[in-house]
N, C-alpha and C. Protein backbone atom coordinates (compact mmCIF):
# COMPACT_ATOMS: atom_id res chain seq x y z
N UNK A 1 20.68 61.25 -25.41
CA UNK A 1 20.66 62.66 -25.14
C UNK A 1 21.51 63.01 -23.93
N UNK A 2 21.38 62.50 -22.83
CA UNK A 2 22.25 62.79 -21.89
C UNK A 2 23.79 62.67 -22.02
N UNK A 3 24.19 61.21 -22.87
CA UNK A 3 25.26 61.48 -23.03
C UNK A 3 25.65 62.52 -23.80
N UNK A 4 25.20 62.59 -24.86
CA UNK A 4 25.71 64.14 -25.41
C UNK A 4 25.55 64.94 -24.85
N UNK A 5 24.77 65.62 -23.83
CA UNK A 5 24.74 66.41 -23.00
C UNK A 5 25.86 66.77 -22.33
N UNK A 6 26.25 65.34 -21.32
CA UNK A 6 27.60 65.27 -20.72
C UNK A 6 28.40 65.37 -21.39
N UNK A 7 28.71 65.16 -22.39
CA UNK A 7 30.11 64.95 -22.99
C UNK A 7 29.86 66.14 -23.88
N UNK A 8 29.31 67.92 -24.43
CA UNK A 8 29.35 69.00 -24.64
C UNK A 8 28.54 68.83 -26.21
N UNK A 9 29.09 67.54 -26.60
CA UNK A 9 28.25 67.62 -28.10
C UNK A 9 27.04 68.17 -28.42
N UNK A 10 25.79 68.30 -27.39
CA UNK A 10 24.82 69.01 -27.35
C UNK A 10 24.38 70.07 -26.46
N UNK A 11 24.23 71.40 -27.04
CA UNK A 11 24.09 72.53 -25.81
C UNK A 11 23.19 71.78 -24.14
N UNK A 12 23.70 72.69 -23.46
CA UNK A 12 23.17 71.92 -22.36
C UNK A 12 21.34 72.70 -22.32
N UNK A 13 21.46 73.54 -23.26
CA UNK A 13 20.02 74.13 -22.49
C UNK A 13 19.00 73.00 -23.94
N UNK A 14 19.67 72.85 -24.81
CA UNK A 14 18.67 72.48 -25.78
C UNK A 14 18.66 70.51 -25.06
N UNK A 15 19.71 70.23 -25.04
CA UNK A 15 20.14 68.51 -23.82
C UNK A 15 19.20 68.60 -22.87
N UNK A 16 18.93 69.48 -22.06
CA UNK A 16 18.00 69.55 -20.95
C UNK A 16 16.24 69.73 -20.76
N UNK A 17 16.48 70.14 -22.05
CA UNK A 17 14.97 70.43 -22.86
C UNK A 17 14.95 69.46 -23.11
N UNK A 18 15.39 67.94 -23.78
CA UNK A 18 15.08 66.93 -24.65
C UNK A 18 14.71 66.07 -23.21
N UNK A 19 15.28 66.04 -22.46
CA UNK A 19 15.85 65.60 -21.19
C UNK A 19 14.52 65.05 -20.43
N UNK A 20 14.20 66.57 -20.60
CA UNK A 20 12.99 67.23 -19.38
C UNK A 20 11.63 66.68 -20.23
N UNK A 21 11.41 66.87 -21.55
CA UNK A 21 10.44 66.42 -22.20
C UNK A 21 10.28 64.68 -22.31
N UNK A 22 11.07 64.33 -22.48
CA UNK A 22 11.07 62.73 -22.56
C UNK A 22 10.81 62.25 -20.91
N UNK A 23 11.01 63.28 -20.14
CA UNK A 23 11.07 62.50 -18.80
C UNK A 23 9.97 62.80 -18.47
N UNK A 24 9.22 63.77 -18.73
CA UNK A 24 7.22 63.73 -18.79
C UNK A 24 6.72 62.28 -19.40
N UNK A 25 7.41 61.83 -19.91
CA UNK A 25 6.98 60.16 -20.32
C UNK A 25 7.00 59.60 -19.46
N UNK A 26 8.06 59.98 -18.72
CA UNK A 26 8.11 58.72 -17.49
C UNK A 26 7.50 59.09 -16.30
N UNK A 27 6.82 60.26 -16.44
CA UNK A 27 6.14 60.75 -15.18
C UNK A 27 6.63 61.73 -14.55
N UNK A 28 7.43 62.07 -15.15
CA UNK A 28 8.54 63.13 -14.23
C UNK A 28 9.10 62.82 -12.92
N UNK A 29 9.90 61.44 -13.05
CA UNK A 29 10.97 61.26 -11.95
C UNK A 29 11.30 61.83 -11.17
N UNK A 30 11.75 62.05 -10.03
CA UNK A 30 12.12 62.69 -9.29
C UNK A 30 13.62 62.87 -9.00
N UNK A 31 14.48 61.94 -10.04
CA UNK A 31 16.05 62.36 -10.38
C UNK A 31 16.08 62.80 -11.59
N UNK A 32 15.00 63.19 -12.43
CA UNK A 32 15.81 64.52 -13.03
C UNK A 32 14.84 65.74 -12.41
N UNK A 33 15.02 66.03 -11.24
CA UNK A 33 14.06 67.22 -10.93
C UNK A 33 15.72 68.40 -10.47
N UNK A 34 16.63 68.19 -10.39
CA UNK A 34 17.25 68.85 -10.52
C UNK A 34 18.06 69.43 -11.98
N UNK A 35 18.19 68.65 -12.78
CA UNK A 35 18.74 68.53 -13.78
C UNK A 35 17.28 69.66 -14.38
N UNK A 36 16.02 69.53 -13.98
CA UNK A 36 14.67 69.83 -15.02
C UNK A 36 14.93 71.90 -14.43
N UNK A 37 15.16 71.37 -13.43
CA UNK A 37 15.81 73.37 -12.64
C UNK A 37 16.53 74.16 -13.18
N UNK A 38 17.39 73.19 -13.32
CA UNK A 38 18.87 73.99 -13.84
C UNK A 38 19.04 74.25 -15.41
N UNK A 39 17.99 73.23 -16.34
CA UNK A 39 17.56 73.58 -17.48
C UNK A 39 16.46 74.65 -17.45
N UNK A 40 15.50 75.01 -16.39
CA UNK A 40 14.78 75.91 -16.64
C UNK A 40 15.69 77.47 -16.12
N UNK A 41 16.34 77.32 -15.43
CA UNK A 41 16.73 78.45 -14.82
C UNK A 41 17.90 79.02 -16.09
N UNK A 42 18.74 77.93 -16.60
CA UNK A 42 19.57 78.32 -18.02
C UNK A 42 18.82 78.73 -19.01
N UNK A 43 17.20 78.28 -19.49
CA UNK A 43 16.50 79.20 -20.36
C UNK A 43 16.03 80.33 -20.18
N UNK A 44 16.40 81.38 -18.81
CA UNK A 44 15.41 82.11 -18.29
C UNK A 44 16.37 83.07 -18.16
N UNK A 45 16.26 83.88 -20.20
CA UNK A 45 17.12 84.72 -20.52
C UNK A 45 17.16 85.74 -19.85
N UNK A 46 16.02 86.40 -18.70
CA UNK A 46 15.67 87.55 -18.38
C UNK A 46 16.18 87.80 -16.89
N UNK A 47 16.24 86.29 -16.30
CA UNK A 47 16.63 86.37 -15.17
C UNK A 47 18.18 86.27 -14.72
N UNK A 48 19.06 85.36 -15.72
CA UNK A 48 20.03 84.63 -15.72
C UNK A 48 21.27 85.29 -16.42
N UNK A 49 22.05 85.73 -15.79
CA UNK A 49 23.56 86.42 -16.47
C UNK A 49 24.05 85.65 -17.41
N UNK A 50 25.09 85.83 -18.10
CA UNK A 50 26.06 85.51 -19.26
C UNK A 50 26.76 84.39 -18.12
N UNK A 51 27.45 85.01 -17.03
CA UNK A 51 28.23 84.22 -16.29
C UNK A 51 27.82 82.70 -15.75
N UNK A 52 26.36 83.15 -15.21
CA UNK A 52 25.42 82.38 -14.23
C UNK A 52 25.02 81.33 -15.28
N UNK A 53 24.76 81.88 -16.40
CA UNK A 53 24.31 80.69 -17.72
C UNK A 53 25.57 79.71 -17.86
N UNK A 54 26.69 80.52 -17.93
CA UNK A 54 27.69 79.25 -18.45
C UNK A 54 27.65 78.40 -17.15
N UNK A 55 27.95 79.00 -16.19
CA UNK A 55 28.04 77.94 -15.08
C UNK A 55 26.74 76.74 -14.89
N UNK A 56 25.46 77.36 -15.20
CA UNK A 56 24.30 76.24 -15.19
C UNK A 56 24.23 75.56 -16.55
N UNK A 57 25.13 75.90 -17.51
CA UNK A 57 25.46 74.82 -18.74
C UNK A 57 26.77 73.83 -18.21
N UNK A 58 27.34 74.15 -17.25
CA UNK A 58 28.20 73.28 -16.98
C UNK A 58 27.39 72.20 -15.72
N UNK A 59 26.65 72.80 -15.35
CA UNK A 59 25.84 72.01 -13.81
C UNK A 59 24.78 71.10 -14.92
N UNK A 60 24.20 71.77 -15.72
CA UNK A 60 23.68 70.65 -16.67
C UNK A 60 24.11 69.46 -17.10
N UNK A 61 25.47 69.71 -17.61
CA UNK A 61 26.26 68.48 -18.40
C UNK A 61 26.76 67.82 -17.28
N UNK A 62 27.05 68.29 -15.75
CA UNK A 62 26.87 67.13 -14.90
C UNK A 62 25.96 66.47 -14.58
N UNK A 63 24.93 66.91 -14.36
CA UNK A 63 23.23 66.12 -14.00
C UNK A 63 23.30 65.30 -14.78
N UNK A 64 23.67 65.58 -16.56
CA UNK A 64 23.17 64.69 -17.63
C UNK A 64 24.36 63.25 -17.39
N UNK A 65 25.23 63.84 -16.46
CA UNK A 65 26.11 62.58 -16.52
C UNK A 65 25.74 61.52 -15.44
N UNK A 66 25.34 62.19 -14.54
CA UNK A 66 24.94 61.61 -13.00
C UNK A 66 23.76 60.69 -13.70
N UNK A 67 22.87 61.24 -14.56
CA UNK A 67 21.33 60.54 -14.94
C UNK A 67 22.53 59.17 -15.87
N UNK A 68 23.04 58.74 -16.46
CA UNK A 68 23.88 58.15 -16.97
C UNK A 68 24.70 56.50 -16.29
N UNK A 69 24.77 57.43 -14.96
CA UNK A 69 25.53 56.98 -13.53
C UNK A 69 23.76 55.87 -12.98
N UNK A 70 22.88 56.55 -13.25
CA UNK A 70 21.72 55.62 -12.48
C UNK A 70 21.33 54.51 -13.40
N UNK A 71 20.06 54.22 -12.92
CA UNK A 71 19.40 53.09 -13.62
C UNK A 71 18.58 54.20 -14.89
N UNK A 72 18.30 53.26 -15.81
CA UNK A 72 17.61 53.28 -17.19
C UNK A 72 16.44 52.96 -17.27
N UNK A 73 15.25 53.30 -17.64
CA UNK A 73 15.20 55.09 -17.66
C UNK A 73 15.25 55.83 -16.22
N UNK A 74 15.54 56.33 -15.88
CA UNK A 74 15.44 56.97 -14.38
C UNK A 74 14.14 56.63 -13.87
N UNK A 75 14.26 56.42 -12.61
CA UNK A 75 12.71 56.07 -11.74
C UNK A 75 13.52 57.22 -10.52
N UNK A 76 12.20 57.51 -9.68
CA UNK A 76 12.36 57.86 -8.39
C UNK A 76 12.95 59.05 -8.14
């Protein structure tokens, strides 16, 4: 999931949702607690501009790359 995330194949808000749910498995890490923000703040049609969304779909598909960059499954 992350790699598709990073690499655009999967929207970043639906990538960040898969992301964020699987990482309640692991306890909710504390490296994807930014990545789990920036997916909630991109679903939060009411609060979040057209502009502000694309840009936190692009801050997504970096997190998802950085989580990629660490250890497997993320700890800590």
């Amino acid at each position: 999931m992350a790699r598709l995330t990073a690499n655009g194949s999967l929207a970043p808000g639906a990538g960040g949702d898969l992301i964020t749910f699987e990482g309640g498995a692991l306890g909710r890490p504390r490296r994807l607690r930014s990545l789990v923000e920036k997916t909630d703040a991109h679903n939060d049609w009411a609060a979040v501009g057209p502009g502000d969304r694309e840009n936190l779909a692009d801050r997504i598909g970096e997190e998802a790359g950085r989580l990629l960059d660490g250890p497997r499954p993320p700890r800590g």
